[in-house]
PDB file of N, CA and C in Angstrom:
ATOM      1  N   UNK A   1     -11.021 -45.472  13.206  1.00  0.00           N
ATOM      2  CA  UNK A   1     -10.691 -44.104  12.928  1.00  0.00           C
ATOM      3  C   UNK A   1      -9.181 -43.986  12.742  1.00  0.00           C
ATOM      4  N   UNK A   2      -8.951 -43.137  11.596  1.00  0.00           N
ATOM      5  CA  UNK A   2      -7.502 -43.335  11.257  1.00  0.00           C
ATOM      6  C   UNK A   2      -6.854 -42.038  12.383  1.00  0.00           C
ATOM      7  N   UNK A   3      -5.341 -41.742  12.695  1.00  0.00           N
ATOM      8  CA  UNK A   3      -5.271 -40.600  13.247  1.00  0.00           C
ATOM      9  C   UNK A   3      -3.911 -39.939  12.026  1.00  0.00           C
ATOM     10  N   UNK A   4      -4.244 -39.011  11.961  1.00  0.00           N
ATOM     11  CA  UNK A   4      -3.391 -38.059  11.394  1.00  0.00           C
ATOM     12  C   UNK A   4      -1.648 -38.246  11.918  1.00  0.00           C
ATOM     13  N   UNK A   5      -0.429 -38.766  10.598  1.00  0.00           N
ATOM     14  CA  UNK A   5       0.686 -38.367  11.412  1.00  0.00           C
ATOM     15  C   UNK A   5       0.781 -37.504  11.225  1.00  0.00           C
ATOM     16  N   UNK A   6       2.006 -36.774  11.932  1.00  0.00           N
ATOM     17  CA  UNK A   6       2.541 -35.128  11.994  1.00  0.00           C
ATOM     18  C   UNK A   6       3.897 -35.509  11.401  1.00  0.00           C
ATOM     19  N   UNK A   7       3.745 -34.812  10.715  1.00  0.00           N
ATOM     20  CA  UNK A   7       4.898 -34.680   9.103  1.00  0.00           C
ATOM     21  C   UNK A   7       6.296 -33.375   9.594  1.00  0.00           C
ATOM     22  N   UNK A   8       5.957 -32.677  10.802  1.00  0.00           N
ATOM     23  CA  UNK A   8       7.144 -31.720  11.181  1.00  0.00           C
ATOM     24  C   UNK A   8       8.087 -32.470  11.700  1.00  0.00           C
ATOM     25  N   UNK A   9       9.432 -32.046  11.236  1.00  0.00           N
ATOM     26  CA  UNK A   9      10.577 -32.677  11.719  1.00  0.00           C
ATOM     27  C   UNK A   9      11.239 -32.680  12.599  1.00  0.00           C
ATOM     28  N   UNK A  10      11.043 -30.986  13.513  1.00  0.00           N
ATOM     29  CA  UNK A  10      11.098 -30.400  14.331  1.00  0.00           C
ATOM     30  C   UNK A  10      10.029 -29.860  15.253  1.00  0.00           C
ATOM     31  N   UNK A  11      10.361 -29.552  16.797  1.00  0.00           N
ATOM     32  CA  UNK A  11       8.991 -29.331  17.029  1.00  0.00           C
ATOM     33  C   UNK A  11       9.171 -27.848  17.378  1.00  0.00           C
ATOM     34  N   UNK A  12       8.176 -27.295  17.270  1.00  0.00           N
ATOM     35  CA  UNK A  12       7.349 -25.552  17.173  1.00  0.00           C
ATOM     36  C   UNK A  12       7.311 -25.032  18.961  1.00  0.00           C
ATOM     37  N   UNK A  13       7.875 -24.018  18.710  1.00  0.00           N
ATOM     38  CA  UNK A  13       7.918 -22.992  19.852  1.00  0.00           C
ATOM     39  C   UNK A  13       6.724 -22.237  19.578  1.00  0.00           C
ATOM     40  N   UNK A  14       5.551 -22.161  20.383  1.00  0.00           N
ATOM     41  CA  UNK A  14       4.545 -20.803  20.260  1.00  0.00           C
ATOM     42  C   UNK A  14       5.122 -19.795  21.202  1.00  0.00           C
ATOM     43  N   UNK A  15       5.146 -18.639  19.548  1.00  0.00           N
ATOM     44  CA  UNK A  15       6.290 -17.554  20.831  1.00  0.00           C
ATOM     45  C   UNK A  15       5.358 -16.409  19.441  1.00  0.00           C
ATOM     46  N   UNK A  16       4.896 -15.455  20.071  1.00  0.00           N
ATOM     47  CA  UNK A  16       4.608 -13.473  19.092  1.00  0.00           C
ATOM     48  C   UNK A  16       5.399 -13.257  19.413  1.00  0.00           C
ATOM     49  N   UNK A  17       5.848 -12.908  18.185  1.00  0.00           N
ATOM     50  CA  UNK A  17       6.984 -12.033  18.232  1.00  0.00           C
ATOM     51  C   UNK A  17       7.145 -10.871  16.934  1.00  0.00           C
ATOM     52  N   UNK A  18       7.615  -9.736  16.852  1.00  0.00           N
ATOM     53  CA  UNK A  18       7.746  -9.004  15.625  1.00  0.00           C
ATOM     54  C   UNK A  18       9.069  -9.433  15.014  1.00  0.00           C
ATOM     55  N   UNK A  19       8.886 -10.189  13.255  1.00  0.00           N
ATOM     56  CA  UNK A  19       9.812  -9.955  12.738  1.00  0.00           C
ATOM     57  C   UNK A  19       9.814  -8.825  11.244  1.00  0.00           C
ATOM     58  N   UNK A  20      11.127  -8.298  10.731  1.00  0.00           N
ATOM     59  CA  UNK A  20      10.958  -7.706   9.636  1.00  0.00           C
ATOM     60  C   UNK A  20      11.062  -8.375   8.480  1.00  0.00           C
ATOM     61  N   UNK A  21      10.554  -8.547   7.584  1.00  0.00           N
ATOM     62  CA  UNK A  21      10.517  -9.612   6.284  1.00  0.00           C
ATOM     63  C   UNK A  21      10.869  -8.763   5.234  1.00  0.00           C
ATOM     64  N   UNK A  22      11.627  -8.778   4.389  1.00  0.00           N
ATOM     65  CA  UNK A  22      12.198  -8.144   3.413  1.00  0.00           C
ATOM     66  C   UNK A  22      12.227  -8.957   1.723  1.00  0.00           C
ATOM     67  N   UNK A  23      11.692  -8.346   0.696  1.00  0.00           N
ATOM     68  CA  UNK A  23      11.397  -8.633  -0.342  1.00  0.00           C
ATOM     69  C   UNK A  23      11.558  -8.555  -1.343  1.00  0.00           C
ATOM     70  N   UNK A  24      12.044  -8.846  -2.417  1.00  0.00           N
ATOM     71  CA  UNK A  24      12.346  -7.785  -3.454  1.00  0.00           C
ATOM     72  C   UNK A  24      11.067  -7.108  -3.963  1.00  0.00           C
ATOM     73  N   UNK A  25       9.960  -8.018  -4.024  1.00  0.00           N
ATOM     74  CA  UNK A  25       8.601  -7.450  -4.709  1.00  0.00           C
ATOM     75  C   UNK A  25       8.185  -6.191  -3.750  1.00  0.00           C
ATOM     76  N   UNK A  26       8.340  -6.138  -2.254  1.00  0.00           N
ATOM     77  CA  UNK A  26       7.428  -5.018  -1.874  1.00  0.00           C
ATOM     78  C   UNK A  26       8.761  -4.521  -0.506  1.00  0.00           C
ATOM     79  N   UNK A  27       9.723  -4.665  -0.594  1.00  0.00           N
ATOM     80  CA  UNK A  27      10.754  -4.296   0.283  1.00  0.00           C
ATOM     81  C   UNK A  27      10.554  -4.697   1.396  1.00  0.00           C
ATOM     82  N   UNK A  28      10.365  -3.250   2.597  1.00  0.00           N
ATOM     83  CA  UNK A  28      10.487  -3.839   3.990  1.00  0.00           C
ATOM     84  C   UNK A  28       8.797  -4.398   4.280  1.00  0.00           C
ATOM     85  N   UNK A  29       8.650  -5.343   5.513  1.00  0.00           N
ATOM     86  CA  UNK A  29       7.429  -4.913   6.216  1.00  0.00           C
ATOM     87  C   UNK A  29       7.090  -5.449   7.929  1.00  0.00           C
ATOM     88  N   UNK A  30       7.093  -4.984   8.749  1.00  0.00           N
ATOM     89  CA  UNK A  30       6.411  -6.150   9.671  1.00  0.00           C
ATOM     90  C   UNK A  30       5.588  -6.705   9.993  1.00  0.00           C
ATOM     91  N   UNK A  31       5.669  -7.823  10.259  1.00  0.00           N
ATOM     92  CA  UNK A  31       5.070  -8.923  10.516  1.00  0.00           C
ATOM     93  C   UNK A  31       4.920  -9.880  11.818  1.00  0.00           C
ATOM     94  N   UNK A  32       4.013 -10.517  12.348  1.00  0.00           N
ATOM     95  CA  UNK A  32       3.987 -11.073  13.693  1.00  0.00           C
ATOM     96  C   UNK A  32       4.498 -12.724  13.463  1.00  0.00           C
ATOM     97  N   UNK A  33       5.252 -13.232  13.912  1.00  0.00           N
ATOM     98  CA  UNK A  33       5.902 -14.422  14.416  1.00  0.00           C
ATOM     99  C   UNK A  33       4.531 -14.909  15.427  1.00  0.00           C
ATOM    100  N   UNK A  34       4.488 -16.325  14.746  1.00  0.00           N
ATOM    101  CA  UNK A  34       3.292 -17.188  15.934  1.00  0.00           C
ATOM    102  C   UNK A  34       4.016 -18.384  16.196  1.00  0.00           C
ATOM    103  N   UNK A  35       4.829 -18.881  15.582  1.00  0.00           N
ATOM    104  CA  UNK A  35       5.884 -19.815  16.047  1.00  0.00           C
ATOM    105  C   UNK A  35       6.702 -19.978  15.261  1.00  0.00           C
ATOM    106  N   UNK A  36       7.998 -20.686  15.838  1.00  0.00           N
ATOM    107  CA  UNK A  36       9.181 -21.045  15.048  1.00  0.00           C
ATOM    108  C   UNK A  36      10.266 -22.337  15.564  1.00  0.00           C
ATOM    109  N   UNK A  37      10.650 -22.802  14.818  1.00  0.00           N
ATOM    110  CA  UNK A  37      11.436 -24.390  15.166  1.00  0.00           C
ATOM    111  C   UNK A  37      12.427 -24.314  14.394  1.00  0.00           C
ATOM    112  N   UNK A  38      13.359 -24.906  14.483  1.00  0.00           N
ATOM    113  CA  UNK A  38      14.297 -24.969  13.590  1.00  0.00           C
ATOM    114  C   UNK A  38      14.418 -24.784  12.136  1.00  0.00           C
ATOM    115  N   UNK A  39      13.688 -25.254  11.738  1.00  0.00           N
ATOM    116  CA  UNK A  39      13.519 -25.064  10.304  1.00  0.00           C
ATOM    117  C   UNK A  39      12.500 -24.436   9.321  1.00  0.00           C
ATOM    118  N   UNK A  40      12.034 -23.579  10.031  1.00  0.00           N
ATOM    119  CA  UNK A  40      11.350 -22.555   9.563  1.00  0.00           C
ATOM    120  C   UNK A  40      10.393 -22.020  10.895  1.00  0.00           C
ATOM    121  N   UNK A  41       9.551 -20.867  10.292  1.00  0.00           N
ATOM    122  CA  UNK A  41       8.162 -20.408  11.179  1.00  0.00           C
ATOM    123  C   UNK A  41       6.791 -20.304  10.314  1.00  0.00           C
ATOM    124  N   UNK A  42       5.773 -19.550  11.429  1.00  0.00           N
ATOM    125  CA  UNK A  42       4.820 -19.463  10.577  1.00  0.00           C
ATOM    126  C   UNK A  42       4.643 -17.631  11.023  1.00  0.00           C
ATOM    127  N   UNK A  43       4.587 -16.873   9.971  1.00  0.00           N
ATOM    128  CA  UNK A  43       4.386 -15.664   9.947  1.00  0.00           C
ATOM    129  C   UNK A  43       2.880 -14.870   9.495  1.00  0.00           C
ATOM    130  N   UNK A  44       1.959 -14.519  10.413  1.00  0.00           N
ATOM    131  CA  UNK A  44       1.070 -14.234  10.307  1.00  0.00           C
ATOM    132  C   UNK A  44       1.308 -12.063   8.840  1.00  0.00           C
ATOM    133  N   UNK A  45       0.466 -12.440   7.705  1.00  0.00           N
ATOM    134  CA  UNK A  45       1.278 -11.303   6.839  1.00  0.00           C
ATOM    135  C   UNK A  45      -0.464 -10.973   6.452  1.00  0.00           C
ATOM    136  N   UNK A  46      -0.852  -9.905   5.952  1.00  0.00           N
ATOM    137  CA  UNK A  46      -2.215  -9.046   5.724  1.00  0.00           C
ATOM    138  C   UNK A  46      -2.599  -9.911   4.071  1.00  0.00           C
ATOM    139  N   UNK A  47      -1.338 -10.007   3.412  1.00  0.00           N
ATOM    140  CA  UNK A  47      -1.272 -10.688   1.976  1.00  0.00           C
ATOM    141  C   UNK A  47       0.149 -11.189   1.922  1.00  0.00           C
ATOM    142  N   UNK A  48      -0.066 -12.583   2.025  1.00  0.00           N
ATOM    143  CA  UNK A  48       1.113 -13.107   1.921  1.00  0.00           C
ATOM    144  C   UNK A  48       1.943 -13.400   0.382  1.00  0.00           C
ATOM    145  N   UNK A  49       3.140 -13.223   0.711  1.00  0.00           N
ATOM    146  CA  UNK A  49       3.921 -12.913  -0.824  1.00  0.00           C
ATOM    147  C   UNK A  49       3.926 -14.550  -1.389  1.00  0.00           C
ATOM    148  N   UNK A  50       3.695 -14.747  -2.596  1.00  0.00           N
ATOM    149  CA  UNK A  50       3.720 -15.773  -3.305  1.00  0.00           C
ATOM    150  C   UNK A  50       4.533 -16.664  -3.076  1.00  0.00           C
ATOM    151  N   UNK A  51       4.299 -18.152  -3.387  1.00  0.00           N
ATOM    152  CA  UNK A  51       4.809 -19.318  -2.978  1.00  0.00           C
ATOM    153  C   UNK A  51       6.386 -19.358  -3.544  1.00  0.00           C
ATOM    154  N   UNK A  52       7.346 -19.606  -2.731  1.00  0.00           N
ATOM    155  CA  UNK A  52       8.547 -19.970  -3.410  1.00  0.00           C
ATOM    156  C   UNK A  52       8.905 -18.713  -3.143  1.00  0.00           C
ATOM    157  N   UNK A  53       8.950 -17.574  -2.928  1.00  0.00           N
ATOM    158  CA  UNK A  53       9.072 -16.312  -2.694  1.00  0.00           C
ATOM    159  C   UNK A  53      10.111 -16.100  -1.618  1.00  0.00           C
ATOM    160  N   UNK A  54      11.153 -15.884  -1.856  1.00  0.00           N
ATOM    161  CA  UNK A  54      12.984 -15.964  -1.196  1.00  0.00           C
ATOM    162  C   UNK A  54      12.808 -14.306  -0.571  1.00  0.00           C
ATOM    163  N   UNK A  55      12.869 -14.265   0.952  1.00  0.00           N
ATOM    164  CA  UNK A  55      12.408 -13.061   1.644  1.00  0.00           C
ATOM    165  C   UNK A  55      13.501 -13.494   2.439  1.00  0.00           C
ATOM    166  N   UNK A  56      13.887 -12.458   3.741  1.00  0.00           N
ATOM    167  CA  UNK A  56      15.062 -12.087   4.393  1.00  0.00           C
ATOM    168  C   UNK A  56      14.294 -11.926   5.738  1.00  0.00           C
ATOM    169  N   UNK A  57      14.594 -12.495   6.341  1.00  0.00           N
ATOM    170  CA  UNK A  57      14.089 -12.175   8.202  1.00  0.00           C
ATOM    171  C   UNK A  57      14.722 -11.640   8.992  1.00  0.00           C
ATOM    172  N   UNK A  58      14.330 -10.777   9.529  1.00  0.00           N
ATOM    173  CA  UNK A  58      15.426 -10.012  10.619  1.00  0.00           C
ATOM    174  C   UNK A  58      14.428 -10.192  11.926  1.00  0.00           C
ATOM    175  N   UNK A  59      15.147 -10.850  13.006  1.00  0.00           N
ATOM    176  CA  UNK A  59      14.457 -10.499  14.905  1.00  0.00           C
ATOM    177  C   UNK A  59      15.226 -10.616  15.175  1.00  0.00           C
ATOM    178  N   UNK A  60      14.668 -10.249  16.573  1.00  0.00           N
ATOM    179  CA  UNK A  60      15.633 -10.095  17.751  1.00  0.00           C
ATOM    180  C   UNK A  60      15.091 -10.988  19.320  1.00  0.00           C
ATOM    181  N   UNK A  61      15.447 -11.452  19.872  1.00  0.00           N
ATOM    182  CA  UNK A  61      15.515 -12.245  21.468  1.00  0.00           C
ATOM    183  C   UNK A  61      15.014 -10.913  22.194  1.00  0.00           C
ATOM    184  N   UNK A  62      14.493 -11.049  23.197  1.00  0.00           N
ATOM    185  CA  UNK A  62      14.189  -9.965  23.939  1.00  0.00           C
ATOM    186  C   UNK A  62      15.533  -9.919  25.233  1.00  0.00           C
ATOM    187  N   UNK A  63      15.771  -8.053  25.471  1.00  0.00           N
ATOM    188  CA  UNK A  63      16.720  -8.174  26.089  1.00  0.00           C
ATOM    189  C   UNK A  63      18.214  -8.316  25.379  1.00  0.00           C
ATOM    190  N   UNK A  64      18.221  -8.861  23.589  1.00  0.00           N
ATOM    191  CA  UNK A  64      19.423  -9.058  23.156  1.00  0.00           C
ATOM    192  C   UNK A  64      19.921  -7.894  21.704  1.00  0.00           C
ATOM    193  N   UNK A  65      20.450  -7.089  21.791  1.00  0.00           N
ATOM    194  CA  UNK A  65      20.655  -6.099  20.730  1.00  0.00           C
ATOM    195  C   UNK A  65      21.285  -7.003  19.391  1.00  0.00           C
ATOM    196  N   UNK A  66      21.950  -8.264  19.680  1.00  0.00           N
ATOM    197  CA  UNK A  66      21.563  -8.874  18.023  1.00  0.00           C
ATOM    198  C   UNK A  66      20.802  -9.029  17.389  1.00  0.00           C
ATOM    199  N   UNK A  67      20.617  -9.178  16.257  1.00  0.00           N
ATOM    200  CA  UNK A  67      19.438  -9.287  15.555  1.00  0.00           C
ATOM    201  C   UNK A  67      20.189 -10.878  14.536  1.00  0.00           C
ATOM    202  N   UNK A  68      18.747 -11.886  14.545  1.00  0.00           N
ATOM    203  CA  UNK A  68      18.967 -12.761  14.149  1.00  0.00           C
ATOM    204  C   UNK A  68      18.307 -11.911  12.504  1.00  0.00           C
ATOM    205  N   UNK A  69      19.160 -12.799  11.406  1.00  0.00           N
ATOM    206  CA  UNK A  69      18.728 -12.919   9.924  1.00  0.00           C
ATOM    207  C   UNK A  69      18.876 -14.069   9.559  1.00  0.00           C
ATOM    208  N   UNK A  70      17.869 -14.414   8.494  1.00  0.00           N
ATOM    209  CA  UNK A  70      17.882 -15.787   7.835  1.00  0.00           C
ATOM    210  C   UNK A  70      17.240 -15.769   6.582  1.00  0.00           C
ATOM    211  N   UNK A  71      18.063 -16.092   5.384  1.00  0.00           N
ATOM    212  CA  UNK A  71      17.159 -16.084   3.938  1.00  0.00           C
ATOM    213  C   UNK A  71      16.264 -17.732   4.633  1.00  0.00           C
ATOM    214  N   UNK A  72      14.813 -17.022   3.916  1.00  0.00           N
ATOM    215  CA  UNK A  72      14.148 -18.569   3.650  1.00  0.00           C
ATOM    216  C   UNK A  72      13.038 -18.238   2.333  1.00  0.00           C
ATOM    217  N   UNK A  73      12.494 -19.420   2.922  1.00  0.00           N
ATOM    218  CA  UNK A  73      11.214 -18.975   1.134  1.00  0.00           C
ATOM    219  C   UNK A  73      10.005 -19.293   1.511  1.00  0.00           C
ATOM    220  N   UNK A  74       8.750 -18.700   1.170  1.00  0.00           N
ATOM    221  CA  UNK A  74       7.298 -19.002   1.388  1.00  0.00           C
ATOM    222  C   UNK A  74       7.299 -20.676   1.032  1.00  0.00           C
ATOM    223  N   UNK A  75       6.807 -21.402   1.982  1.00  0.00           N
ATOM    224  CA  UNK A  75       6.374 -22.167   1.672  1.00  0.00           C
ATOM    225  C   UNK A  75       4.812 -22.788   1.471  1.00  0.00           C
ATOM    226  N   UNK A  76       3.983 -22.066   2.486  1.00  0.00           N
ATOM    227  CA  UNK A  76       2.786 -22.301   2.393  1.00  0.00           C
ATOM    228  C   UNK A  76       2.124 -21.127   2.852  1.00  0.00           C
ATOM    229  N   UNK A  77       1.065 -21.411   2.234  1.00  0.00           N
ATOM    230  CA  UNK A  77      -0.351 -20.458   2.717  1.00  0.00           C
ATOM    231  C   UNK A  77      -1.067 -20.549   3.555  1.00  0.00           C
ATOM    232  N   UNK A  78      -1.946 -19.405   4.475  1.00  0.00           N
ATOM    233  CA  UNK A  78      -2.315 -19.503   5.491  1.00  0.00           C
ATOM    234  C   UNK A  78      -3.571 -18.909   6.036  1.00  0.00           C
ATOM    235  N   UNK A  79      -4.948 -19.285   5.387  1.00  0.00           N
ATOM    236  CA  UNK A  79      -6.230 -18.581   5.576  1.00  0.00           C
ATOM    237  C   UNK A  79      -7.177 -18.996   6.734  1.00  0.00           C
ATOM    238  N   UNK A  80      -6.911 -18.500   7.950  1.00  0.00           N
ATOM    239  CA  UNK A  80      -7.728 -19.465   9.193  1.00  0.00           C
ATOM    240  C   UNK A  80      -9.238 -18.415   9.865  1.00  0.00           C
ATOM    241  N   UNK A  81      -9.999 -18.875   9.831  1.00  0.00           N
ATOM    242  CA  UNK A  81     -10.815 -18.604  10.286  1.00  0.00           C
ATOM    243  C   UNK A  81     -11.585 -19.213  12.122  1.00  0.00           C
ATOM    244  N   UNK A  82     -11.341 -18.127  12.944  1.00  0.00           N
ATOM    245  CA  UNK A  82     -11.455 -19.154  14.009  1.00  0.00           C
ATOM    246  C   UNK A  82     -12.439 -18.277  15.006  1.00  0.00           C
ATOM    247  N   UNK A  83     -13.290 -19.044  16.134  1.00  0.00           N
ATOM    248  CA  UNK A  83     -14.014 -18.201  17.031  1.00  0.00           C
ATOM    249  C   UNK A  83     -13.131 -17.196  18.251  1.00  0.00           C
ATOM    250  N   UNK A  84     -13.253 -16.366  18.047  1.00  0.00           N
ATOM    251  CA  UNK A  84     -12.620 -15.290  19.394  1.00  0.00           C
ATOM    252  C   UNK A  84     -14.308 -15.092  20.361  1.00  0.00           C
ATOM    253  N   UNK A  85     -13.719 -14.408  21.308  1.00  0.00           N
ATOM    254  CA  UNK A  85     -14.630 -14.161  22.370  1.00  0.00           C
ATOM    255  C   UNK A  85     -15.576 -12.921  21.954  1.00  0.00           C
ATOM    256  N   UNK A  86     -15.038 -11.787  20.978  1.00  0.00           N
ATOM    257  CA  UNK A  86     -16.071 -10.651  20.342  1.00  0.00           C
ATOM    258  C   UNK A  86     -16.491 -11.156  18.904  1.00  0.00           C
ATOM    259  N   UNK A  87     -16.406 -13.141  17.917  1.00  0.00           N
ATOM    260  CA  UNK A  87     -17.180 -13.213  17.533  1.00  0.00           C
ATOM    261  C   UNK A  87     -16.083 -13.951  16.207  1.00  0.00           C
ATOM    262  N   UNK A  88     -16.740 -14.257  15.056  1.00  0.00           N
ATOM    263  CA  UNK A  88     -15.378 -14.946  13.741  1.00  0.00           C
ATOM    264  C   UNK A  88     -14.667 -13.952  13.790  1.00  0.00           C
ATOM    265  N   UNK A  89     -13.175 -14.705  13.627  1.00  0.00           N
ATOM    266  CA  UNK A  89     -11.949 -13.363  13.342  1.00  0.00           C
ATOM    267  C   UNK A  89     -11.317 -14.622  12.045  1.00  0.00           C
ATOM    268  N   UNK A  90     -10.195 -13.740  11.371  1.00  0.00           N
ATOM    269  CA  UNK A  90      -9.477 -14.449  10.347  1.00  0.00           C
ATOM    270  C   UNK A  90      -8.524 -14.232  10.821  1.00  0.00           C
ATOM    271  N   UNK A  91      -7.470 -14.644  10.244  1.00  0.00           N
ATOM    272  CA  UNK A  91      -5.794 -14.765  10.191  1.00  0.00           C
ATOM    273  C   UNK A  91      -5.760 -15.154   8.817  1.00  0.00           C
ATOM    274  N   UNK A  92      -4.294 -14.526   8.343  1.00  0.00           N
ATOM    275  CA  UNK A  92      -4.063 -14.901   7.304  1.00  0.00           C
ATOM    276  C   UNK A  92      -2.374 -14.961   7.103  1.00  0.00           C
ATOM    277  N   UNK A  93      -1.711 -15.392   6.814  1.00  0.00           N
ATOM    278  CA  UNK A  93      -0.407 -15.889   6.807  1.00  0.00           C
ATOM    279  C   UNK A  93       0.383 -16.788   5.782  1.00  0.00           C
ATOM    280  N   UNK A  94       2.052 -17.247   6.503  1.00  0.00           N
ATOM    281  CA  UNK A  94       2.743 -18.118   5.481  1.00  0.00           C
ATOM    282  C   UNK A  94       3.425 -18.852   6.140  1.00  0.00           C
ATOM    283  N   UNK A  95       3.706 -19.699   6.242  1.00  0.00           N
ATOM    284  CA  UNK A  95       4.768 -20.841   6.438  1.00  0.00           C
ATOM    285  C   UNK A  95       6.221 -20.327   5.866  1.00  0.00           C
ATOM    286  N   UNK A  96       7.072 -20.120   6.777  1.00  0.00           N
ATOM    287  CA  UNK A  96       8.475 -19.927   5.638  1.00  0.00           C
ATOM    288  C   UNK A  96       9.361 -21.087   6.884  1.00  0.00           C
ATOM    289  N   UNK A  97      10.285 -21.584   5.737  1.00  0.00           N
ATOM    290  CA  UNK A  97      11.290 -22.683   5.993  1.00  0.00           C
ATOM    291  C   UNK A  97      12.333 -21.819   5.423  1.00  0.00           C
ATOM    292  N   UNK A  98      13.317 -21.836   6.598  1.00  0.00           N
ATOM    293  CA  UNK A  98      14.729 -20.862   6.433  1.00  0.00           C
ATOM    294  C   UNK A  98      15.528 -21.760   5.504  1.00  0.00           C
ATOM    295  N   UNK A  99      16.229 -20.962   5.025  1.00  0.00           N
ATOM    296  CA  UNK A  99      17.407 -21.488   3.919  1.00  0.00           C
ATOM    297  C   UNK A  99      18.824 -21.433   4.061  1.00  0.00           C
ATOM    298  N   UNK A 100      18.993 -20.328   5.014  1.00  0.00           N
ATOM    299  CA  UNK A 100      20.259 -20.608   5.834  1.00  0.00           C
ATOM    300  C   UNK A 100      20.252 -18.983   6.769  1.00  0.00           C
ATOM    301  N   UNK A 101      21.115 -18.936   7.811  1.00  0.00           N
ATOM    302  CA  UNK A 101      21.227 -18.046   8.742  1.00  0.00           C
ATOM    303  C   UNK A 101      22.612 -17.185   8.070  1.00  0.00           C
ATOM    304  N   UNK A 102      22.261 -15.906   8.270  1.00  0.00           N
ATOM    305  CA  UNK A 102      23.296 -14.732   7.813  1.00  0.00           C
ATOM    306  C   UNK A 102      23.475 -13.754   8.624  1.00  0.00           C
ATOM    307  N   UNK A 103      24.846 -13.311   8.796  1.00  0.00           N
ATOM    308  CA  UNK A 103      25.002 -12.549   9.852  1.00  0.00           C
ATOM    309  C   UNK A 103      24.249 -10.867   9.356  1.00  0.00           C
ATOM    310  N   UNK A 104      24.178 -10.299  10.568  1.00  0.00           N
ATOM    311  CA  UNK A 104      23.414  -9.323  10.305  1.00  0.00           C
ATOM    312  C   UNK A 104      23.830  -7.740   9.477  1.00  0.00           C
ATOM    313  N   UNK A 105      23.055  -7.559   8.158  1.00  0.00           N
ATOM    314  CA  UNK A 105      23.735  -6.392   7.196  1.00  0.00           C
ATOM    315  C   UNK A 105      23.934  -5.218   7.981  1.00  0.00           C
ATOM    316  N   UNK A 106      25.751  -4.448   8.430  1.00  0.00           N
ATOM    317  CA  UNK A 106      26.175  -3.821   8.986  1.00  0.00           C
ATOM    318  C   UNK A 106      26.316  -3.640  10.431  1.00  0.00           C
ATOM    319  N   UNK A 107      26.277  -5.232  10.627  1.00  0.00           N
ATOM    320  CA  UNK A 107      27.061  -5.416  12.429  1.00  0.00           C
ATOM    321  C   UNK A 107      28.130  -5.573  12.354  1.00  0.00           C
ATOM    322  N   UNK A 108      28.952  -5.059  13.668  1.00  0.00           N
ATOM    323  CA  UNK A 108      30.059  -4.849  13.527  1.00  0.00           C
ATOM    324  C   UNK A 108      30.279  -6.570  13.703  1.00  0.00           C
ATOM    325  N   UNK A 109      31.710  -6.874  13.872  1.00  0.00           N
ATOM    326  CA  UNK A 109      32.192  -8.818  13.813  1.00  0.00           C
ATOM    327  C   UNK A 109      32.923  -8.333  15.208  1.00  0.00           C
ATOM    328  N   UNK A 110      32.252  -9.391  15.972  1.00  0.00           N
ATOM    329  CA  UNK A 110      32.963  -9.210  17.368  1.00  0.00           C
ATOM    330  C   UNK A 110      34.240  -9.161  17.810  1.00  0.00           C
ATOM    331  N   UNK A 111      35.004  -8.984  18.209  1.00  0.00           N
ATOM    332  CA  UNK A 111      36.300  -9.253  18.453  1.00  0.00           C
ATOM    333  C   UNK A 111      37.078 -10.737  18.549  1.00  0.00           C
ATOM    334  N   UNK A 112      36.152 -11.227  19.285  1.00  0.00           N
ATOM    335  CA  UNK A 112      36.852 -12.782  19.351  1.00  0.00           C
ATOM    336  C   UNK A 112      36.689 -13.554  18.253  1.00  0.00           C
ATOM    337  N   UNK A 113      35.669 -12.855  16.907  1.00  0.00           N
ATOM    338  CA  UNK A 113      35.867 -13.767  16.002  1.00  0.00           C
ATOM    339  C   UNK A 113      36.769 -12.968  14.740  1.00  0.00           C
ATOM    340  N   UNK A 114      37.309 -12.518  15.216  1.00  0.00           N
ATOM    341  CA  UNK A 114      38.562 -11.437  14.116  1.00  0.00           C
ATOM    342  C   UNK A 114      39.678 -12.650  13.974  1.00  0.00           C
ATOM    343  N   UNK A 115      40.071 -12.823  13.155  1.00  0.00           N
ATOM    344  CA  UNK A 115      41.347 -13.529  12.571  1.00  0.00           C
ATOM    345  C   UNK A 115      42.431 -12.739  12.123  1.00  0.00           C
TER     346      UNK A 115
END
């Protein structure tokens, strides 16, 4: 029996969390966070926006009034069908791999990093 390698480069935090995903095709929306690692997450979305699809993430840490942002891009699709305890449920979702981290549109710049 062969076993499957695991192709992630990084390893996955299982953490829900609400993030806001921003689009040009359909603007704002939220969305639930089911995990995230360094180099991307997986975002559970009702219809996920098309592959290659360059969206904007905004969360936050609990307890922390920053808000993290990060351009990334759909990378994969996400149709799961699984048993719950009241019977089949679906999920449906995307894979996004961040593209780089950006500070957040209209925070102020802290003091200690003023030049």
């Amino acid at each position: 029996m062969r076993v499957a390698q695991e192709r992630r480069g990084s390893s996955r935090i299982d953490k829900v969390f609400p993030v806001l995903v921003f689009s040009e095709e359909v603007g704002e929306q939220w969305c639930v966070a089911r995990n995230i690692s360094e180099t991307g997450m997986f975002i559970e979305m009702p219809e996920p926006l098309p592959l290659r699809t360059k969206v904007i993430i905004r969360f936050q840490m609990p307890g922390d009034e920053a808000a993290i942002c990060a351009i990334a891009r759909i990378q994969n699709h996400y149709y799961l069908q699984y048993a719950g305890s009241d019977g089949l449920r679906a999920l449906t979702g995307a894979g996004l791999r961040f593209l780089r981290f950006v500070p957040e549109i209209g925070a102020p710049v802290p003091e200690d990093r003023l030049h």
